[in-house]
C-alpha atoms as a PDB file:
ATOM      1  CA  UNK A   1     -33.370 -27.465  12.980  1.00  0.00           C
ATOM      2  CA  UNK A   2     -34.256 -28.623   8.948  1.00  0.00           C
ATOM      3  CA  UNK A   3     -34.881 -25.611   6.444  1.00  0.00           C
ATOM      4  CA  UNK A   4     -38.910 -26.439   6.558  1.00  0.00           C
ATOM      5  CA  UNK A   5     -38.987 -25.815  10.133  1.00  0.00           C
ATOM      6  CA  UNK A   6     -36.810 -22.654   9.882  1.00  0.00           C
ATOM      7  CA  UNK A   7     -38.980 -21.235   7.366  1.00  0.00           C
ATOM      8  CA  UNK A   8     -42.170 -21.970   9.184  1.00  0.00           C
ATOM      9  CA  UNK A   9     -40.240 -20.411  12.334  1.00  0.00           C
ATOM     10  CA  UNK A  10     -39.657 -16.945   9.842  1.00  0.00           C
ATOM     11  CA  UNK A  11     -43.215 -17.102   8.260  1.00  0.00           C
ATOM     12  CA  UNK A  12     -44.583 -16.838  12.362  1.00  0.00           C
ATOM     13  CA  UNK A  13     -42.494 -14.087  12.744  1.00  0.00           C
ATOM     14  CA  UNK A  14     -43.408 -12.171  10.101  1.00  0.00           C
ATOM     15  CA  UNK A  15     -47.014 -13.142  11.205  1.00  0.00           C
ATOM     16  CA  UNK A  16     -47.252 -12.406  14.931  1.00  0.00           C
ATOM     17  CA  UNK A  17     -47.969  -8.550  14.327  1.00  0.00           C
ATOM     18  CA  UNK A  18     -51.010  -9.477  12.296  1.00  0.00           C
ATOM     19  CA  UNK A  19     -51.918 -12.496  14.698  1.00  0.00           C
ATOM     20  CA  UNK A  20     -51.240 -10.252  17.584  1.00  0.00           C
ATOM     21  CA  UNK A  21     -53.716  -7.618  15.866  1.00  0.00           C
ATOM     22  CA  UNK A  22     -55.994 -10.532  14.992  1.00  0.00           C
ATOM     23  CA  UNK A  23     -56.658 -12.241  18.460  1.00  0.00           C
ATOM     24  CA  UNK A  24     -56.148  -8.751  20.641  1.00  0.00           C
ATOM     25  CA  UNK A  25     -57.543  -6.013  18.821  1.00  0.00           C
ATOM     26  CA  UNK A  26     -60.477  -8.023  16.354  1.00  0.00           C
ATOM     27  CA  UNK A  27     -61.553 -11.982  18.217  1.00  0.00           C
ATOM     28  CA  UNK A  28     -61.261 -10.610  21.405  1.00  0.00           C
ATOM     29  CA  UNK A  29     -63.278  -7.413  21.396  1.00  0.00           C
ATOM     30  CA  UNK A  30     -65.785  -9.522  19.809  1.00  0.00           C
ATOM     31  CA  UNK A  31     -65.884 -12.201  22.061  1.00  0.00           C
ATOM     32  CA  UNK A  32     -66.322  -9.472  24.978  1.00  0.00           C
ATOM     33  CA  UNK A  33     -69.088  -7.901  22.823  1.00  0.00           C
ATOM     34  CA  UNK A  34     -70.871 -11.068  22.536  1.00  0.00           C
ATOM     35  CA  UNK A  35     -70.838 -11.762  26.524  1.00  0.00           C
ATOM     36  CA  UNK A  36     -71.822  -8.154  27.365  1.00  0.00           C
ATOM     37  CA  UNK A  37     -74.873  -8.588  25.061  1.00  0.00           C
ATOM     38  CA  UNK A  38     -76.134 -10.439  27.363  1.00  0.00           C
ATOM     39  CA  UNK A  39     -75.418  -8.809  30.557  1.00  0.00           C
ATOM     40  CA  UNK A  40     -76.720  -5.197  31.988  1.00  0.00           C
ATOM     41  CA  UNK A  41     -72.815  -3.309  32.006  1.00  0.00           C
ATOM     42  CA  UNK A  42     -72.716   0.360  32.610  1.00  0.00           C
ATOM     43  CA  UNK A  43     -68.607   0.828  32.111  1.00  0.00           C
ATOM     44  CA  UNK A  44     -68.405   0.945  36.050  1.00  0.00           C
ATOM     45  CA  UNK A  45     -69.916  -1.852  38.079  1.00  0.00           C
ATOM     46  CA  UNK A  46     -69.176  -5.732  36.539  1.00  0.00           C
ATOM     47  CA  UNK A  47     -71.630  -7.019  34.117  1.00  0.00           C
ATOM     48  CA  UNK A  48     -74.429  -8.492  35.783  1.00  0.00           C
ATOM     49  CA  UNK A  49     -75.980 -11.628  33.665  1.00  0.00           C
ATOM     50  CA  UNK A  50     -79.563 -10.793  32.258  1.00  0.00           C
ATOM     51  CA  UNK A  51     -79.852 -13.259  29.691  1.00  0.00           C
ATOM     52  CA  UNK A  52     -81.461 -12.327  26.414  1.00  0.00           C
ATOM     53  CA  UNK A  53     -83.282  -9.303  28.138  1.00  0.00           C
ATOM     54  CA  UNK A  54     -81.088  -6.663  26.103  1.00  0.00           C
ATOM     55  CA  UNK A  55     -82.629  -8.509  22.774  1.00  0.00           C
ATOM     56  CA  UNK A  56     -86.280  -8.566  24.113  1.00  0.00           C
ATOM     57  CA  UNK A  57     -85.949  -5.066  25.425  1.00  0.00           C
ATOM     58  CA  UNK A  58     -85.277  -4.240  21.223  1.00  0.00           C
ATOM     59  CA  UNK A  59     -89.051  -5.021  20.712  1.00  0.00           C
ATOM     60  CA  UNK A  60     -90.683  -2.108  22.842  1.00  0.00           C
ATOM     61  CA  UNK A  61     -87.553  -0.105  21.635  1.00  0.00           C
ATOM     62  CA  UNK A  62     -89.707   2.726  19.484  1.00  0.00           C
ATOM     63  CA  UNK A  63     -86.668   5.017  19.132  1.00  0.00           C
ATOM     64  CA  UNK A  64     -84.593   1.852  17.902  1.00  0.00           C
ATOM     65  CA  UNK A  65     -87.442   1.333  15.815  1.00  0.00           C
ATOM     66  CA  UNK A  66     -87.225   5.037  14.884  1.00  0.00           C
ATOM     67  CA  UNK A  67     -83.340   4.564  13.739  1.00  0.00           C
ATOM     68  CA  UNK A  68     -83.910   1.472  11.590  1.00  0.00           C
ATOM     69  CA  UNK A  69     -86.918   2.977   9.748  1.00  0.00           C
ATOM     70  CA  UNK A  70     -84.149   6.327   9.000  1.00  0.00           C
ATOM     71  CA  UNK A  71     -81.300   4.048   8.084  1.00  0.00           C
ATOM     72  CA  UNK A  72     -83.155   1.626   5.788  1.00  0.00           C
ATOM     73  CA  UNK A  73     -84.187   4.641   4.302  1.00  0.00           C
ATOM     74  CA  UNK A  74     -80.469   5.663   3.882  1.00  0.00           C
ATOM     75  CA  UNK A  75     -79.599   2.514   2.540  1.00  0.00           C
ATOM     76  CA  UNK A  76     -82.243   2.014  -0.289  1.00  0.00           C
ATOM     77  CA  UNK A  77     -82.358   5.499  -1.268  1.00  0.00           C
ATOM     78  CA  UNK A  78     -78.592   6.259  -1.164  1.00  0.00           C
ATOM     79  CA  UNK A  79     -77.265   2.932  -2.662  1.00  0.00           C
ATOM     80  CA  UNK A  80     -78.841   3.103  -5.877  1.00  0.00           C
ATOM     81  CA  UNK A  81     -78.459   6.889  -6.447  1.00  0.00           C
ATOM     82  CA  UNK A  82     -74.348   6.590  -5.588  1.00  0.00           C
ATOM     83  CA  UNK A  83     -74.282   3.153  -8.171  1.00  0.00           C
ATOM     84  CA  UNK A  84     -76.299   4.866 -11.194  1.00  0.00           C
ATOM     85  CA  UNK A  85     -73.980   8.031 -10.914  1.00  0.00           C
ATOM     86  CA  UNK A  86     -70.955   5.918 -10.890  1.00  0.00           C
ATOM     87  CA  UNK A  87     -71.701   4.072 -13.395  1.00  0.00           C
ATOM     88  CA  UNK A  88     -73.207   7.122 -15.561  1.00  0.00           C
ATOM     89  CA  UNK A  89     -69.448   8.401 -14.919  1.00  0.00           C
ATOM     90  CA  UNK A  90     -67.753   5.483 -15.720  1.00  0.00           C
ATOM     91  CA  UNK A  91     -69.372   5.285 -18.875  1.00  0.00           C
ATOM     92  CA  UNK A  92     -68.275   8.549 -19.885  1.00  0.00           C
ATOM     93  CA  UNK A  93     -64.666   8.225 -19.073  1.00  0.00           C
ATOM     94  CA  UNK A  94     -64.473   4.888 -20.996  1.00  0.00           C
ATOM     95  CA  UNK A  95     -65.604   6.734 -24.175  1.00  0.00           C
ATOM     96  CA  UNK A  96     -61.650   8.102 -23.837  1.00  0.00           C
ATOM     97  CA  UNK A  97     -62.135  11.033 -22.372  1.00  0.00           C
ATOM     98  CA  UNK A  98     -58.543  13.847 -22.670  1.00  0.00           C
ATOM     99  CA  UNK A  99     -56.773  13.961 -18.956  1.00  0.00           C
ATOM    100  CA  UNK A 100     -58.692  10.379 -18.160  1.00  0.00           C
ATOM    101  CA  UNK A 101     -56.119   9.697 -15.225  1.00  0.00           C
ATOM    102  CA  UNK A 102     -56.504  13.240 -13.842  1.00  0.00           C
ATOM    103  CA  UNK A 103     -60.683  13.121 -13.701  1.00  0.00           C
ATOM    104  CA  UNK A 104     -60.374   9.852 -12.415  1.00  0.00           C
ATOM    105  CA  UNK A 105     -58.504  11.067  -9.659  1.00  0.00           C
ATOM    106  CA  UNK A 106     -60.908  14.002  -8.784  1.00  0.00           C
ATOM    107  CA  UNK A 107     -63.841  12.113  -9.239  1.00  0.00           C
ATOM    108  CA  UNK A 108     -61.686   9.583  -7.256  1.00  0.00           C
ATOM    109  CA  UNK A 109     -61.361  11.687  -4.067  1.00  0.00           C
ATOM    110  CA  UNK A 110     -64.912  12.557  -2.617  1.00  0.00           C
ATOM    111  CA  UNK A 111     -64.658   8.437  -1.620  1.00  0.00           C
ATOM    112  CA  UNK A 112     -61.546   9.550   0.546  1.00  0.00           C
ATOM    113  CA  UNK A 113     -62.987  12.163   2.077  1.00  0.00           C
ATOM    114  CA  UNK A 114     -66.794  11.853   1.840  1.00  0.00           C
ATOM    115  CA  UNK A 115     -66.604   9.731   5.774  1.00  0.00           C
ATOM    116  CA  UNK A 116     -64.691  12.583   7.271  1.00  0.00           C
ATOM    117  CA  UNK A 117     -65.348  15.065  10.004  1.00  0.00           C
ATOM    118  CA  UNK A 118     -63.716  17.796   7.993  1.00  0.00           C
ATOM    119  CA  UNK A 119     -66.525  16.942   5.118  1.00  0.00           C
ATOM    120  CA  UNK A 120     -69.703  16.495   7.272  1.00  0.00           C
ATOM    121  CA  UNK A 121     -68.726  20.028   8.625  1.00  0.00           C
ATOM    122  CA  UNK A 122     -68.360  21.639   5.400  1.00  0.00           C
ATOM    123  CA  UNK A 123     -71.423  19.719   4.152  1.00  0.00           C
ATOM    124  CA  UNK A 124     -73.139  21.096   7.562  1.00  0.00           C
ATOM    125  CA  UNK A 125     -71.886  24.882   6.187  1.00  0.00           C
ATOM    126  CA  UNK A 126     -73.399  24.368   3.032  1.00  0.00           C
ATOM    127  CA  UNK A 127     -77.043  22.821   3.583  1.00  0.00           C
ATOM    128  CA  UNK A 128     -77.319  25.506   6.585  1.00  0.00           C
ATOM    129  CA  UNK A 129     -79.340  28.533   6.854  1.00  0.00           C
ATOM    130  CA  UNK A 130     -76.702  31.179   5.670  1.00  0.00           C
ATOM    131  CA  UNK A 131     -75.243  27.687   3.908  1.00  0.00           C
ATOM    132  CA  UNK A 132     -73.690  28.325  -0.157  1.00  0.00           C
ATOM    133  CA  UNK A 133     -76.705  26.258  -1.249  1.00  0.00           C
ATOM    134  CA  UNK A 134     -79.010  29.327  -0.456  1.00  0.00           C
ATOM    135  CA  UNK A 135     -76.875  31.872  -1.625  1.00  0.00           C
ATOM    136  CA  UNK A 136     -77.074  29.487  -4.868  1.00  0.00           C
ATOM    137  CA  UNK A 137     -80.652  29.529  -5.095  1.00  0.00           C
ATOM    138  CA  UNK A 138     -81.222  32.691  -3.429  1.00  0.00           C
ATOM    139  CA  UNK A 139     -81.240  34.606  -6.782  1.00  0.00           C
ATOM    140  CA  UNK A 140     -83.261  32.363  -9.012  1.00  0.00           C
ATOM    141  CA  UNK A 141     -86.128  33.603  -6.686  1.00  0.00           C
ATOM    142  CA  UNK A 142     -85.950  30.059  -4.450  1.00  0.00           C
ATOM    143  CA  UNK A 143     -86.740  31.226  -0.480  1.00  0.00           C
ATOM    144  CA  UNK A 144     -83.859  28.970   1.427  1.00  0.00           C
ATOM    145  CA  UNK A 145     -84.111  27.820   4.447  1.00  0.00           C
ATOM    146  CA  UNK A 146     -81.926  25.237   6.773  1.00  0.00           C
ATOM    147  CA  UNK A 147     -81.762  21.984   4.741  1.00  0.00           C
ATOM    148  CA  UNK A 148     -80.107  20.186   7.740  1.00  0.00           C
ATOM    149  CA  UNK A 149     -82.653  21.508  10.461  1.00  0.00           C
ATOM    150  CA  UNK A 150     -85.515  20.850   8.592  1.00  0.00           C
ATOM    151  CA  UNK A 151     -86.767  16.821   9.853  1.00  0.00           C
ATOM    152  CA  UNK A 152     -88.469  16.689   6.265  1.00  0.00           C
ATOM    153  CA  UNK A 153     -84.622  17.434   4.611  1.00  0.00           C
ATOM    154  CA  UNK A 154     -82.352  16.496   6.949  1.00  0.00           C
ATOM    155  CA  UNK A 155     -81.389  13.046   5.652  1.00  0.00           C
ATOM    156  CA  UNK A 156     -81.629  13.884   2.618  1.00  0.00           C
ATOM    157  CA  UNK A 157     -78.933  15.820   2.699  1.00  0.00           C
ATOM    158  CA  UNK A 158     -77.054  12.586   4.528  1.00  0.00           C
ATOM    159  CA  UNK A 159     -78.484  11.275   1.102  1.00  0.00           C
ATOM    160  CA  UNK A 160     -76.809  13.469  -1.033  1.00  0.00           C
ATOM    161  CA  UNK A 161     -73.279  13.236   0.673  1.00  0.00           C
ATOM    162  CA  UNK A 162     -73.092   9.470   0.198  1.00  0.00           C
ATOM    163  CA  UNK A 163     -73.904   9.932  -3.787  1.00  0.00           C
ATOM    164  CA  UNK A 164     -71.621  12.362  -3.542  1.00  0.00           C
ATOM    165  CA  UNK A 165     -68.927   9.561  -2.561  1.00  0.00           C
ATOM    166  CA  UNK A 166     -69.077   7.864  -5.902  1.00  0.00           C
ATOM    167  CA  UNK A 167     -65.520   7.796  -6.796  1.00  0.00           C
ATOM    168  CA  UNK A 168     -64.804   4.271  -5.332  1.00  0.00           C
ATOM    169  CA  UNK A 169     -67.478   2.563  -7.246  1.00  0.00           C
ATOM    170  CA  UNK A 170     -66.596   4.519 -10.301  1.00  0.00           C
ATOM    171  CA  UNK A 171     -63.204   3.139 -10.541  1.00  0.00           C
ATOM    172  CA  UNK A 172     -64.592  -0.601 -10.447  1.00  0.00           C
ATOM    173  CA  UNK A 173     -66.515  -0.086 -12.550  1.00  0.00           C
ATOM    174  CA  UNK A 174     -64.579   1.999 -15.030  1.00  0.00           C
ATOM    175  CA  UNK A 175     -61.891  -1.397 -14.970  1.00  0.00           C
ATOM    176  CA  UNK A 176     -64.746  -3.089 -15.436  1.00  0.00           C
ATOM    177  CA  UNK A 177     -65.861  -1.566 -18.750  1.00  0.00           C
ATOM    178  CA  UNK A 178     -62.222  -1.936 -20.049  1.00  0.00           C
ATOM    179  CA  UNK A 179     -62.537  -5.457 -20.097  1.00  0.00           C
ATOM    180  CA  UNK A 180     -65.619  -5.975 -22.324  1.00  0.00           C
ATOM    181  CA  UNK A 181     -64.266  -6.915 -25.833  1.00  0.00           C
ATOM    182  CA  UNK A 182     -64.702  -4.090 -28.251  1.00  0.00           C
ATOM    183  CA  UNK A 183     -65.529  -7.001 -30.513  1.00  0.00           C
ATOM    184  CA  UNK A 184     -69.065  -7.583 -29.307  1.00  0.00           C
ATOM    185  CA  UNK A 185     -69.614  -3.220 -29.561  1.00  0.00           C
ATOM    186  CA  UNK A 186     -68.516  -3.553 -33.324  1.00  0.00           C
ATOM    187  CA  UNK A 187     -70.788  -6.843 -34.330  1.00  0.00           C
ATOM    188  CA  UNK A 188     -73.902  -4.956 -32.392  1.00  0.00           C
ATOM    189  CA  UNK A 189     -73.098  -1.790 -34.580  1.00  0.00           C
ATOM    190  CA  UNK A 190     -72.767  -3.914 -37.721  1.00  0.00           C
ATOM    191  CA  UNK A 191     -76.241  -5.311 -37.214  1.00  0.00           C
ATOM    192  CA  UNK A 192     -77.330  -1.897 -36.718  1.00  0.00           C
ATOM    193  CA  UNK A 193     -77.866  -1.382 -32.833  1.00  0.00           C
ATOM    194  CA  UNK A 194     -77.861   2.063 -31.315  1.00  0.00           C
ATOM    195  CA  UNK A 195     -75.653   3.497 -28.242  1.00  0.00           C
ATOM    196  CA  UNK A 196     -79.148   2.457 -25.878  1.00  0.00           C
ATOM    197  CA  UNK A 197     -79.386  -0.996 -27.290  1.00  0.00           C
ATOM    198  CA  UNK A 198     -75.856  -1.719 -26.937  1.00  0.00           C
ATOM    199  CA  UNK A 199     -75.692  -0.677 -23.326  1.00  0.00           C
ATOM    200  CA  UNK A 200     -78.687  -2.388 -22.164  1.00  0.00           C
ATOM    201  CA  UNK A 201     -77.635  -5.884 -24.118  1.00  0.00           C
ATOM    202  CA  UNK A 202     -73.788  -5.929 -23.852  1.00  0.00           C
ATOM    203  CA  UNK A 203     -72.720  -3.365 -21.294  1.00  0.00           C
ATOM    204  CA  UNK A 204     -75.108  -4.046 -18.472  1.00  0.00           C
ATOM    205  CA  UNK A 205     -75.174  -7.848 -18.375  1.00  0.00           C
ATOM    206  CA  UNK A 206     -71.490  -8.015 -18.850  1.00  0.00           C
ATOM    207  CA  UNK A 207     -70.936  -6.016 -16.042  1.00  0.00           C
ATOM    208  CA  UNK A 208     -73.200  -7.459 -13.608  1.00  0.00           C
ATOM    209  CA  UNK A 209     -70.744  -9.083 -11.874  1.00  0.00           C
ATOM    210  CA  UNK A 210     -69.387  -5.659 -11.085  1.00  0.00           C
ATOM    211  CA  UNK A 211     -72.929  -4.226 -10.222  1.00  0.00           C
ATOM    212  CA  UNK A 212     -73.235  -6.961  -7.548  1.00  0.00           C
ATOM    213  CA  UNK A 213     -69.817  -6.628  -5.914  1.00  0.00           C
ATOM    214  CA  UNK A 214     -70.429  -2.539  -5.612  1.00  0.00           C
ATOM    215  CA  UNK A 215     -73.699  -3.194  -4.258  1.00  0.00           C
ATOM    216  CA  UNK A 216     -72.932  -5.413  -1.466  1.00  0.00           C
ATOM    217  CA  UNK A 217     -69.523  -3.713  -0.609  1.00  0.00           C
ATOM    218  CA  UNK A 218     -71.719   0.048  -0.789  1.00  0.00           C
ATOM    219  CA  UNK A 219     -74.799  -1.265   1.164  1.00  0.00           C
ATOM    220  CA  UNK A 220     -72.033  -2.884   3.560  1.00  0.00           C
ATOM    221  CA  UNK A 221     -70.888   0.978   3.879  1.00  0.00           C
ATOM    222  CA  UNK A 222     -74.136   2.375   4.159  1.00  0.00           C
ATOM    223  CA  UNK A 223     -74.922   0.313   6.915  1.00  0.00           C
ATOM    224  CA  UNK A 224     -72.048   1.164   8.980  1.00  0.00           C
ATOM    225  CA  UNK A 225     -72.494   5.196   8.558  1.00  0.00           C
ATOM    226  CA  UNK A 226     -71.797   6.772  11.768  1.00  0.00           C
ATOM    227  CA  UNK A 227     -69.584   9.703  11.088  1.00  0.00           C
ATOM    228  CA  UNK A 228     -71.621  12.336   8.965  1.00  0.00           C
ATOM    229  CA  UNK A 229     -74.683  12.065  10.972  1.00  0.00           C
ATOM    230  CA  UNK A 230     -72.818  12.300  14.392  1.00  0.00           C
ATOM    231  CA  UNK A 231     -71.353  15.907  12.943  1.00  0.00           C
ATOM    232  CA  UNK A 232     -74.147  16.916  10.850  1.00  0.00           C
ATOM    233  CA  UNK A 233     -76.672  16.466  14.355  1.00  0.00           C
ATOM    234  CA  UNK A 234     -74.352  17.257  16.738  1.00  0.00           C
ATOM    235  CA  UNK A 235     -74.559  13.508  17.921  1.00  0.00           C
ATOM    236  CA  UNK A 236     -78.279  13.991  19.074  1.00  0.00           C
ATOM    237  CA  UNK A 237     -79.447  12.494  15.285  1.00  0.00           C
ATOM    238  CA  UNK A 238     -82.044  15.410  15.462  1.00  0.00           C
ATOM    239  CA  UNK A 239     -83.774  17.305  14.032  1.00  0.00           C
ATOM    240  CA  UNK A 240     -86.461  15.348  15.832  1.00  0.00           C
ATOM    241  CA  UNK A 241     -84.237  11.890  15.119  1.00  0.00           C
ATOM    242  CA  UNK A 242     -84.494  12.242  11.358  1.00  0.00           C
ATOM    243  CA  UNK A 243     -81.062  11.242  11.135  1.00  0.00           C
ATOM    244  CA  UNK A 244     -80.577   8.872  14.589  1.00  0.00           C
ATOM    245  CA  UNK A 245     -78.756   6.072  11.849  1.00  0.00           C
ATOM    246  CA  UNK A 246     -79.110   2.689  13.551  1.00  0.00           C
ATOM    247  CA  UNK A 247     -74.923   3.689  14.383  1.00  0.00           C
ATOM    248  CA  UNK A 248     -75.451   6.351  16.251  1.00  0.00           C
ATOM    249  CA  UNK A 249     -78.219   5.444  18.225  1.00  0.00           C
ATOM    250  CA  UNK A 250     -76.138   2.492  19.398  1.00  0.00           C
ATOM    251  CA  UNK A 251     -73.247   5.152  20.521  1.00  0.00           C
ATOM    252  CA  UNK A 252     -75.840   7.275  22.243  1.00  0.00           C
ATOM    253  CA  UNK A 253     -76.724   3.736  23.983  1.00  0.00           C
ATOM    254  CA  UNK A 254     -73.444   2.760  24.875  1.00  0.00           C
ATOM    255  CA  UNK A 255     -71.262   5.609  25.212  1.00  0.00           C
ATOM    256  CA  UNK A 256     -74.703   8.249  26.314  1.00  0.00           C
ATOM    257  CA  UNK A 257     -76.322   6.338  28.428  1.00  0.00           C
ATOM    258  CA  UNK A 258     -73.480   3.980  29.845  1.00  0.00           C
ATOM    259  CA  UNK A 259     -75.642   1.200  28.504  1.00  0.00           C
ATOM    260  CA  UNK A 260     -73.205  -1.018  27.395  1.00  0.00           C
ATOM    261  CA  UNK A 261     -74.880  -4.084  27.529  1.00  0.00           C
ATOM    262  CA  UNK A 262     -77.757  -3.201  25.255  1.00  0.00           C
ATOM    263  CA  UNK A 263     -75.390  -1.589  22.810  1.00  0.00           C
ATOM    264  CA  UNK A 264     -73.303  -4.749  22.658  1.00  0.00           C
ATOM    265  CA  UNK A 265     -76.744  -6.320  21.364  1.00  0.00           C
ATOM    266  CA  UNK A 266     -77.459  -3.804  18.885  1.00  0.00           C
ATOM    267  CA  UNK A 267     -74.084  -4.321  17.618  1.00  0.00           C
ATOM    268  CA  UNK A 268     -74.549  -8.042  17.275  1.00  0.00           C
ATOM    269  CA  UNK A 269     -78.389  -7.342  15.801  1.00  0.00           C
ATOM    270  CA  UNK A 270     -77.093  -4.755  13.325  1.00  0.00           C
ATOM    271  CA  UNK A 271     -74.194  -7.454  12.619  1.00  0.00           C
ATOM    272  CA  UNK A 272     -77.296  -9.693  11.846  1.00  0.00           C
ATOM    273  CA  UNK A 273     -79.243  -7.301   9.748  1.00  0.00           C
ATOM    274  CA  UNK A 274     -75.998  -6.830   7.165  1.00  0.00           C
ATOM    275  CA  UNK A 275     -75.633 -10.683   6.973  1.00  0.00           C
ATOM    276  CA  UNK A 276     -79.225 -11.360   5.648  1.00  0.00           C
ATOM    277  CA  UNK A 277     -79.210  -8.422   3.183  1.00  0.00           C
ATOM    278  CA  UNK A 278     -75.555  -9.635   2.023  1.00  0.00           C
ATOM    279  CA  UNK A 279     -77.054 -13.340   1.947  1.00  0.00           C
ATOM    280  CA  UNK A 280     -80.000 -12.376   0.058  1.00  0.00           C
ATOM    281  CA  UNK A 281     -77.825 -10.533  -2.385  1.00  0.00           C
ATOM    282  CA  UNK A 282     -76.539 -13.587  -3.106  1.00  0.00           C
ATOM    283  CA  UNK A 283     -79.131 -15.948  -3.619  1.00  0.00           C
ATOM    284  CA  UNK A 284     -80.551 -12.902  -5.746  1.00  0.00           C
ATOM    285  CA  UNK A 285     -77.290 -13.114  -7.775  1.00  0.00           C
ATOM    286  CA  UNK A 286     -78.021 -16.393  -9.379  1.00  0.00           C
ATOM    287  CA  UNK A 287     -80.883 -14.598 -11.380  1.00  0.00           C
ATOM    288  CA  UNK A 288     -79.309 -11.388 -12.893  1.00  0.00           C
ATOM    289  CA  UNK A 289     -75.444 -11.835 -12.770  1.00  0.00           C
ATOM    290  CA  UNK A 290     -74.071 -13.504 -15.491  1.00  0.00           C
ATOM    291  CA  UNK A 291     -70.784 -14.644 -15.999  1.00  0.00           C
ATOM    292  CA  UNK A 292     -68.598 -15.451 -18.742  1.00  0.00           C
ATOM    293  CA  UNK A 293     -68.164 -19.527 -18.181  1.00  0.00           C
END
């Protein structure tokens, strides 16, 4: 056997967990998704071929309906929010703030907890009715009440949790800001441009390549939140389904209801939804990123 073909043997090797991984535990769940999305499959009896019945059935769907109205909501409100406090952050922590490395790593560590059970119950413990925010308030002469099983506050508390997770789009964007030449600050200074003018006409468009890679990666996350409205509702995305995210409705389908079928075509819809926002993102691009070349 030649040295090429004993190297290509070793690089296989070292491959097959990952391929193994790849084909077993990615491709082939999603191949199985894609057939059952077309079947009526209840976990027990075999999938029975309907066709594109679980798609139609989407249409008269008003509690689907429902769950995209509550997670768009999510998205648009959340995204933004999380982005302008990480940047607001990352802007002060350029200016060469004293400990830099260890407020980086606090501010750092919300993002590794924020999608935790552990979190969404302590957030539960705080927005409740005997929660810290009311013992907060309590004394400024603000009447509490139960944030979380209020429909008019409950995702807005879901809201405020995602800002909360800021830390991984403040680091971006805090290596971001490092590589903008000081050269361009000191000319705008020269010719006599204040801290506003100089963020809005150097910082901003030299870091809108930045902007667009946390926004599609962050409304990529938002998208896919499952976890703190599962604990936060008790799974039932109450109070009154202000909080039934697109995600959990499609485990309450699937996993509730033995539905499998229909969830495997809420998976591939919601699979569908991400793709157009991330494509539109970038066609958008082409008008407000700009890039050094």
């Amino acid at each position: 056997m030649s040295g090429q073909k004993k190297d290509n043997v070793a690089a296989y090797l070292f491959l097959s967990p990952w391929l193994v991984g790849l084909f077993v535990i990615t491709i082939g769940p999603m191949i199985a998704s894609l057939y059952l999305a077309f079947t009526d499959y209840n976990l027990i009896q075999a999938p029975q071929w309907t066709g594109l019945e679980n798609f139609t059935r989407m249409l008269s769907d008003q509690r689907l309906h429902n769950s995209l109205k509550v997670t768009f909501t999510y998205v648009f409100v959340s995204v933004p929010l999380q982005l302008a406090v990480a940047l607001l952050l990352a802007v002060v922590l350029d200016r060469g703030v004293r400990g830099m490395a260890f407020y980086r790593s606090v501010f750092y560590l919300p993002s590794l907890l924020g999608s935790s059970v552990a979190i969404a119950i302590l957030w539960k413990q705080v927005f409740g009715t005997d929660g810290l925010l009311n013992q907060v308030i309590a004394p400024l002469g603000f009447d509490g009440k139960g944030w979380i099983s209020d429909p008019s506050t409950a995702l807005g508390t879901l809201v405020v949790l995602n800002v909360w997770t800021f830390g991984a789009p403040m680091v971006i964007f805090l290596a971001g800001l490092r590589q903008i030449p000081a050269m361009y600050y000191e000319a705008a200074s020269v010719d006599g441009a204040g801290p506003l003018r100089r963020f809005a006409s150097i910082t901003l468009p030299l870091l809108t390549p930045i902007i667009f890679f946390n926004l599609v990666l962050q409304i990529i996350h938002a998208f896919q939140s499952f976890t703190q409205a599962f604990v936060v509702s008790g799974g039932t995305g109450g109070p009154s389904d202000s909080t039934m995210f697109y995600t959990l409705y499609l485990y309450d389908r699937g996993f509730g209801n033995f539905d499998m079928g229909y969830a495997s075509a809420m998976a591939w819809f919601l699979l569908v939804i991400i793709g157009v926002f991330t494509a539109a993102n970038f066609v958008a691009s082409k008008y407000w990123v700009f890039y050094d070349d």
